[in-house]
C-alpha atoms as a PDB file:
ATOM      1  CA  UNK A   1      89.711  31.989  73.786  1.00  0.00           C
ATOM      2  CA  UNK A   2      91.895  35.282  73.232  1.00  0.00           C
ATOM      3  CA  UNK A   3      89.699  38.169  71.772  1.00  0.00           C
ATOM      4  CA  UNK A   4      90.629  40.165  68.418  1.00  0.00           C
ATOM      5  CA  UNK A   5      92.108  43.478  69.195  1.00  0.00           C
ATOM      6  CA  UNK A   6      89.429  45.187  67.568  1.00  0.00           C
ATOM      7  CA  UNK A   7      87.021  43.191  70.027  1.00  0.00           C
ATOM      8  CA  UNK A   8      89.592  44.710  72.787  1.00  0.00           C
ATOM      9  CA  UNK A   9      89.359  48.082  71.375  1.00  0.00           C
ATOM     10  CA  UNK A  10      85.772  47.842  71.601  1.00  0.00           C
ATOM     11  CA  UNK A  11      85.928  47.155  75.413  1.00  0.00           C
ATOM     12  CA  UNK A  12      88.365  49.456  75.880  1.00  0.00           C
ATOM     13  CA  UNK A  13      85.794  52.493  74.524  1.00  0.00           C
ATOM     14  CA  UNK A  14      83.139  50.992  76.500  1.00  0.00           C
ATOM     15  CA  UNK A  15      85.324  51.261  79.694  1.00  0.00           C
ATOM     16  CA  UNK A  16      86.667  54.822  78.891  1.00  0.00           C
ATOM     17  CA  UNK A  17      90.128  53.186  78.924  1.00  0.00           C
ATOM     18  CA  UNK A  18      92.549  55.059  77.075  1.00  0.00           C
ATOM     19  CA  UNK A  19      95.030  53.935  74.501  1.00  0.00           C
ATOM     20  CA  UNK A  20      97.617  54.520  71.771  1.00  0.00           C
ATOM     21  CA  UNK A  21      95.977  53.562  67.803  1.00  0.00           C
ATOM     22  CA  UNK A  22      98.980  51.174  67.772  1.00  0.00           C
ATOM     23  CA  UNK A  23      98.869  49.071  70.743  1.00  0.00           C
ATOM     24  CA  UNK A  24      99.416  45.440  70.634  1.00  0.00           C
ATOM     25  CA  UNK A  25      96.280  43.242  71.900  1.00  0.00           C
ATOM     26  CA  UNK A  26      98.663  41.529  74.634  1.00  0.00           C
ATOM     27  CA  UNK A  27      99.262  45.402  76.505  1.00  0.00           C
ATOM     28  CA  UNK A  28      95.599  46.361  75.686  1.00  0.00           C
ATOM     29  CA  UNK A  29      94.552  43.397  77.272  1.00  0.00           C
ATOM     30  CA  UNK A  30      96.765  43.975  80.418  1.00  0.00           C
ATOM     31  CA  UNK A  31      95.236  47.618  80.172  1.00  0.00           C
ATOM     32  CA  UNK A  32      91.657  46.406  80.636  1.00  0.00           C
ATOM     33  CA  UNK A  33      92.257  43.548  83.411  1.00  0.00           C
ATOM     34  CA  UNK A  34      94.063  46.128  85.281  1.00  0.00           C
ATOM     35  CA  UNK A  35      91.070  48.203  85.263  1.00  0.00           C
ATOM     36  CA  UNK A  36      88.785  45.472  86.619  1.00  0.00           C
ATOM     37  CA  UNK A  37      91.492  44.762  88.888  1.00  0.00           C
ATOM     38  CA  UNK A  38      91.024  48.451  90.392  1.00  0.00           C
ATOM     39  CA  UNK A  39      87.343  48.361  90.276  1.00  0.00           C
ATOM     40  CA  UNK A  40      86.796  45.202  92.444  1.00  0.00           C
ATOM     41  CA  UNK A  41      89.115  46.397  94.261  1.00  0.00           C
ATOM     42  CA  UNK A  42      86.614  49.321  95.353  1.00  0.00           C
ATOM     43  CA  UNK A  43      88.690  52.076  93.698  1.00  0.00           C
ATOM     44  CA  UNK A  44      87.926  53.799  90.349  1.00  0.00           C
ATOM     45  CA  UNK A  45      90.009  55.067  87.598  1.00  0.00           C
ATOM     46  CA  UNK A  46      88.984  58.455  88.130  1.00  0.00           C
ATOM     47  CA  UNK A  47      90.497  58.601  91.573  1.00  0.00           C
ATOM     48  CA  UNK A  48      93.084  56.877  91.143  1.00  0.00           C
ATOM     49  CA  UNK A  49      94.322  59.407  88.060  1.00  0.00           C
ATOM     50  CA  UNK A  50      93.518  62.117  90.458  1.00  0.00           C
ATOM     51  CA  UNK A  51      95.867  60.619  93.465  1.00  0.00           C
ATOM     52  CA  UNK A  52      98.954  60.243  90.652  1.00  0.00           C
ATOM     53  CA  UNK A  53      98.429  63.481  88.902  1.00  0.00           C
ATOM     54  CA  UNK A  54      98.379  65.019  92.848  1.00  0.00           C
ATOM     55  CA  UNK A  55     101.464  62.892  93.540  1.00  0.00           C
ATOM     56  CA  UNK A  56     103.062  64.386  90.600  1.00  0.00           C
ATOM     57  CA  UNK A  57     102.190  68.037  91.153  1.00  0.00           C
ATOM     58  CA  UNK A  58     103.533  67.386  95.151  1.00  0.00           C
ATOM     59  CA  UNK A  59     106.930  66.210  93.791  1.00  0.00           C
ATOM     60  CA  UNK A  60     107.579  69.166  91.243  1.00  0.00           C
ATOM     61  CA  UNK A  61     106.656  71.781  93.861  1.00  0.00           C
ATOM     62  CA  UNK A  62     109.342  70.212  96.521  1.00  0.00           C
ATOM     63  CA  UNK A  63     111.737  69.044  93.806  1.00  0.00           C
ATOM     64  CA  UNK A  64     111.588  72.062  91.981  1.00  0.00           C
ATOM     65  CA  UNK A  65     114.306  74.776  92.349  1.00  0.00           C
ATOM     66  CA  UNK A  66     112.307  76.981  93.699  1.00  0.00           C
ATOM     67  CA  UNK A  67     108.054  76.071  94.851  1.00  0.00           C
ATOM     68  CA  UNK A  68     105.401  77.858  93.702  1.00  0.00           C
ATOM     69  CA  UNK A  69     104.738  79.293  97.455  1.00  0.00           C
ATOM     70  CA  UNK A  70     108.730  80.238  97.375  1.00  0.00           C
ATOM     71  CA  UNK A  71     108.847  82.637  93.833  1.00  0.00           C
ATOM     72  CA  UNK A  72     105.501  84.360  95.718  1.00  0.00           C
ATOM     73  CA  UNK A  73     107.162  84.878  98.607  1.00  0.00           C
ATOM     74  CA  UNK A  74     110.148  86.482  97.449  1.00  0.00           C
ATOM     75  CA  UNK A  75     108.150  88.608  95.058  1.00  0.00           C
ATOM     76  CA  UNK A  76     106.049  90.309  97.352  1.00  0.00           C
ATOM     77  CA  UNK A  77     108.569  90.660 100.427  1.00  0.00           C
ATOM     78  CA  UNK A  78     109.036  94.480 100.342  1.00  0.00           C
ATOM     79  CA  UNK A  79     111.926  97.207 100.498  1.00  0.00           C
ATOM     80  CA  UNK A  80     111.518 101.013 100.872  1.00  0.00           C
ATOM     81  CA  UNK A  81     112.148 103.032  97.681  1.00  0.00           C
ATOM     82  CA  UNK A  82     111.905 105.847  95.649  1.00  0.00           C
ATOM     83  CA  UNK A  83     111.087 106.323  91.953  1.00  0.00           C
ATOM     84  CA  UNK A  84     111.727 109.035  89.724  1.00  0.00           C
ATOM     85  CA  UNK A  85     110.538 109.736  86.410  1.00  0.00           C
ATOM     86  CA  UNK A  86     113.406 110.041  83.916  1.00  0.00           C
ATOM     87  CA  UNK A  87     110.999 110.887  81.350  1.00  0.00           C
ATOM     88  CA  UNK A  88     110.843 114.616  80.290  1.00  0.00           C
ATOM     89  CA  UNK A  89     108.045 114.515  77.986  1.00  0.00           C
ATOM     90  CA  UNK A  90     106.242 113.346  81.118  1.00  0.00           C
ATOM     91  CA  UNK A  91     107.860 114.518  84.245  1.00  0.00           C
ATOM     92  CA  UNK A  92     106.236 118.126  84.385  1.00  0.00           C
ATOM     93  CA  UNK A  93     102.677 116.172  84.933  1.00  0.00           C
ATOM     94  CA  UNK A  94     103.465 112.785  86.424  1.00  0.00           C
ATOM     95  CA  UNK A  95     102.468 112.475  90.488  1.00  0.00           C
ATOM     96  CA  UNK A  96     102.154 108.742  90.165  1.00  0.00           C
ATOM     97  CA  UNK A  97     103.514 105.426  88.564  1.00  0.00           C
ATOM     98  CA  UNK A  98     100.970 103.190  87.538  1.00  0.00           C
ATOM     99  CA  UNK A  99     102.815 100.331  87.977  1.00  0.00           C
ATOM    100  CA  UNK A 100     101.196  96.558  87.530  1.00  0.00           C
ATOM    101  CA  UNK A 101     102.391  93.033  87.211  1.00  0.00           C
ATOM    102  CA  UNK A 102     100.446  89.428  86.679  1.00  0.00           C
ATOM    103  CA  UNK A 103     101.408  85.959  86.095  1.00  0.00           C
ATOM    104  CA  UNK A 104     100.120  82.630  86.859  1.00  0.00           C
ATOM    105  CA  UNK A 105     101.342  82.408  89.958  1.00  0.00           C
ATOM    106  CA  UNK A 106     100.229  86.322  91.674  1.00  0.00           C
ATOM    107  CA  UNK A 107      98.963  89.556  91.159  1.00  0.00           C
ATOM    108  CA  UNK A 108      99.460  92.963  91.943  1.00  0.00           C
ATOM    109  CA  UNK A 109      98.580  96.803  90.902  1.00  0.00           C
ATOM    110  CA  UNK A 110      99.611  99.766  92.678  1.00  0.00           C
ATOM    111  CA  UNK A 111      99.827 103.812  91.955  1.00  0.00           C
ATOM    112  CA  UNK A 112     102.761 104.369  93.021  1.00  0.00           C
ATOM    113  CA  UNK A 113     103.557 108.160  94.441  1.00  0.00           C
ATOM    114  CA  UNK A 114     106.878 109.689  92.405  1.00  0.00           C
ATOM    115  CA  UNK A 115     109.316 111.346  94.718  1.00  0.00           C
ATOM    116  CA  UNK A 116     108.831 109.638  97.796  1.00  0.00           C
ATOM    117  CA  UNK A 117     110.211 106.838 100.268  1.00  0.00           C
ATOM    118  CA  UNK A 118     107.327 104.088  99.526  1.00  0.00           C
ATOM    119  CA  UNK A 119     107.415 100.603 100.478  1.00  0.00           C
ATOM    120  CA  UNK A 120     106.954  98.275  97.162  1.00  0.00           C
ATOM    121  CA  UNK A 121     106.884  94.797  96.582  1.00  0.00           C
ATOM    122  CA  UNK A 122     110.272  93.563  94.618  1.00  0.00           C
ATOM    123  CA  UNK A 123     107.978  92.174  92.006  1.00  0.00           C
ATOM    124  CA  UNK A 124     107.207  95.757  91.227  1.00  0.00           C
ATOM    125  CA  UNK A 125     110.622  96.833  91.906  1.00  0.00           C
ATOM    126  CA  UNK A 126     111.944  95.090  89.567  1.00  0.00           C
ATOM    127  CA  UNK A 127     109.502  95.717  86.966  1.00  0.00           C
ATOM    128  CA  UNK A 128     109.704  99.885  87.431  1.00  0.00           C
ATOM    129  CA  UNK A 129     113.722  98.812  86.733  1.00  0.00           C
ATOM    130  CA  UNK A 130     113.084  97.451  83.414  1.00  0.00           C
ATOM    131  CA  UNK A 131     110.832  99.880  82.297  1.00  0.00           C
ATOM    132  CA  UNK A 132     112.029 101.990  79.104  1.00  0.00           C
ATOM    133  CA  UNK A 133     111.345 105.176  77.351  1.00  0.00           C
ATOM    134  CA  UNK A 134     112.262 106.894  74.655  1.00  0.00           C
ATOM    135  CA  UNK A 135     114.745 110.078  75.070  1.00  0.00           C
ATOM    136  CA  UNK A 136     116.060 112.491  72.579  1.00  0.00           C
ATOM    137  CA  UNK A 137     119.866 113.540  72.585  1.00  0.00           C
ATOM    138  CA  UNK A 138     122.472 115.741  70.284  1.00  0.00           C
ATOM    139  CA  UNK A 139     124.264 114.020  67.416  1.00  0.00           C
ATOM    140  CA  UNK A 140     128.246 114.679  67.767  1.00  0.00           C
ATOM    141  CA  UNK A 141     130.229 114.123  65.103  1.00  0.00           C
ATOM    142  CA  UNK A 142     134.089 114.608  65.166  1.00  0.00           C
ATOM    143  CA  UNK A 143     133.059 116.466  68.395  1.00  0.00           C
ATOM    144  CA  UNK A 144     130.667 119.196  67.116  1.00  0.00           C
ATOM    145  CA  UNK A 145     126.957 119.555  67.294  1.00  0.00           C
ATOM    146  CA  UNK A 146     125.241 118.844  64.121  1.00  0.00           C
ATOM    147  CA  UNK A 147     121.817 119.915  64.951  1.00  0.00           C
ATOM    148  CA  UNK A 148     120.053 116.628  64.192  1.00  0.00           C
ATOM    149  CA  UNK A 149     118.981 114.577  67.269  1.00  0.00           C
ATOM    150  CA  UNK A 150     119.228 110.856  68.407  1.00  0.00           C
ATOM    151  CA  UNK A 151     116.713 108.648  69.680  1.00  0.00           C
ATOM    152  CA  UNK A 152     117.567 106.266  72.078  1.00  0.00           C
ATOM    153  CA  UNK A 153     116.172 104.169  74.701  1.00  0.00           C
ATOM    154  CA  UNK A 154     116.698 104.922  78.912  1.00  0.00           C
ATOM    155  CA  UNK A 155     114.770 103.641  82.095  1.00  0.00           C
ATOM    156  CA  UNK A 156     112.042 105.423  82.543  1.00  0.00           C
ATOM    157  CA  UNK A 157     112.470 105.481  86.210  1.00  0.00           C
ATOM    158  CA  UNK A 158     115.443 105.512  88.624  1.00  0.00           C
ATOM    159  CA  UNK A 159     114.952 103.471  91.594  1.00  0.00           C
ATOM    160  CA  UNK A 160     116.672 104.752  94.770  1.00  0.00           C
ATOM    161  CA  UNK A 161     117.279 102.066  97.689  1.00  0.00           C
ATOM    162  CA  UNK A 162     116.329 103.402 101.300  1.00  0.00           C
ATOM    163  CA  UNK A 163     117.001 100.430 102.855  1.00  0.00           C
ATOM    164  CA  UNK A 164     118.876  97.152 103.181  1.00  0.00           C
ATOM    165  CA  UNK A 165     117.329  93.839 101.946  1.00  0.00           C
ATOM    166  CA  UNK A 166     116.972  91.086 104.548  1.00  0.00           C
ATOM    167  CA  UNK A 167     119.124  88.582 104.264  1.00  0.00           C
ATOM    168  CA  UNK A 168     117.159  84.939 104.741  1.00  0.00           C
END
């Protein structure tokens, strides 16, 4: 005798079997033989999501562009370099560059020393590159001074390369 599909919804709840609201009883049905299929067979549900979901996770990281151990990799290999402050409300004071930069996949926060050959993770490199202030310059018009100034945006510090990046 087939069972209702609210009987089969019932079952379903009891077994912690998850389903769409608008499932036909025939696939629900499959759903929950399947499930006693696993369990006689010695295996739970609970595992066998786990195995899948790791499956899944193992086939984005190697058919990925790029894994998750690659993009760490080339964000903390390292290259000699010095930074300068471009900022002159600033660059009578400044000794150091707080620099700092965290995403789901790493971390890292140095003070990094103005002036200097220092070696820096690109991660940081690249992050002191993008950095922006504010700096304050003559209007021209037709070629003469007006008096008034402009405000416009420039990196706030200039990288210098000491070295040569490794290739591969």
């Amino acid at each position: 005798m087939e069972k209702t599909i609210d009987e089969l919804r019932t079952e379903a709840d009891q077994l912690g079997i998850k389903y769409s609201q608008n499932i036909g009883a025939a696939k629900l049905s499959a759903k929950i033989e399947e499930f006693y299929k696993n369990q006689s067979a010695g295996g739970s549900v609970d595992k066998l999501v786990e195995k899948a979901e790791e499956a899944d996770v193992k086939s984005t990281k190697k058919d990925g562009p790029k894994g998750l151990q690659e993009i760490r990799k080339e964000a903390m290999a390292t290259r000699v370099v010095t930074l300068t402050l471009n900022d002159k409300k600033e660059n009578d004071k400044a000794t150091v560059a707080p620099l700092s930069v965290e995403n789901a996949y790493f971390g890292v926060s140095k003070l990094v020393p103005l002036d200097m050959p220092v070696e820096l993770e690109n991660c940081l490199i690249e992050l002191a590159q993008s950095l922006k202030c504010t700096a304050f310059t003559d209007e021209i018009v037709n070629g003469k001074r007006t008096g008034n100034h402009k405000i416009s945006l420039v990196r706030k510090y200039v990288v210098s390369f000491e070295d040569t990046p490794v290739v591969g």
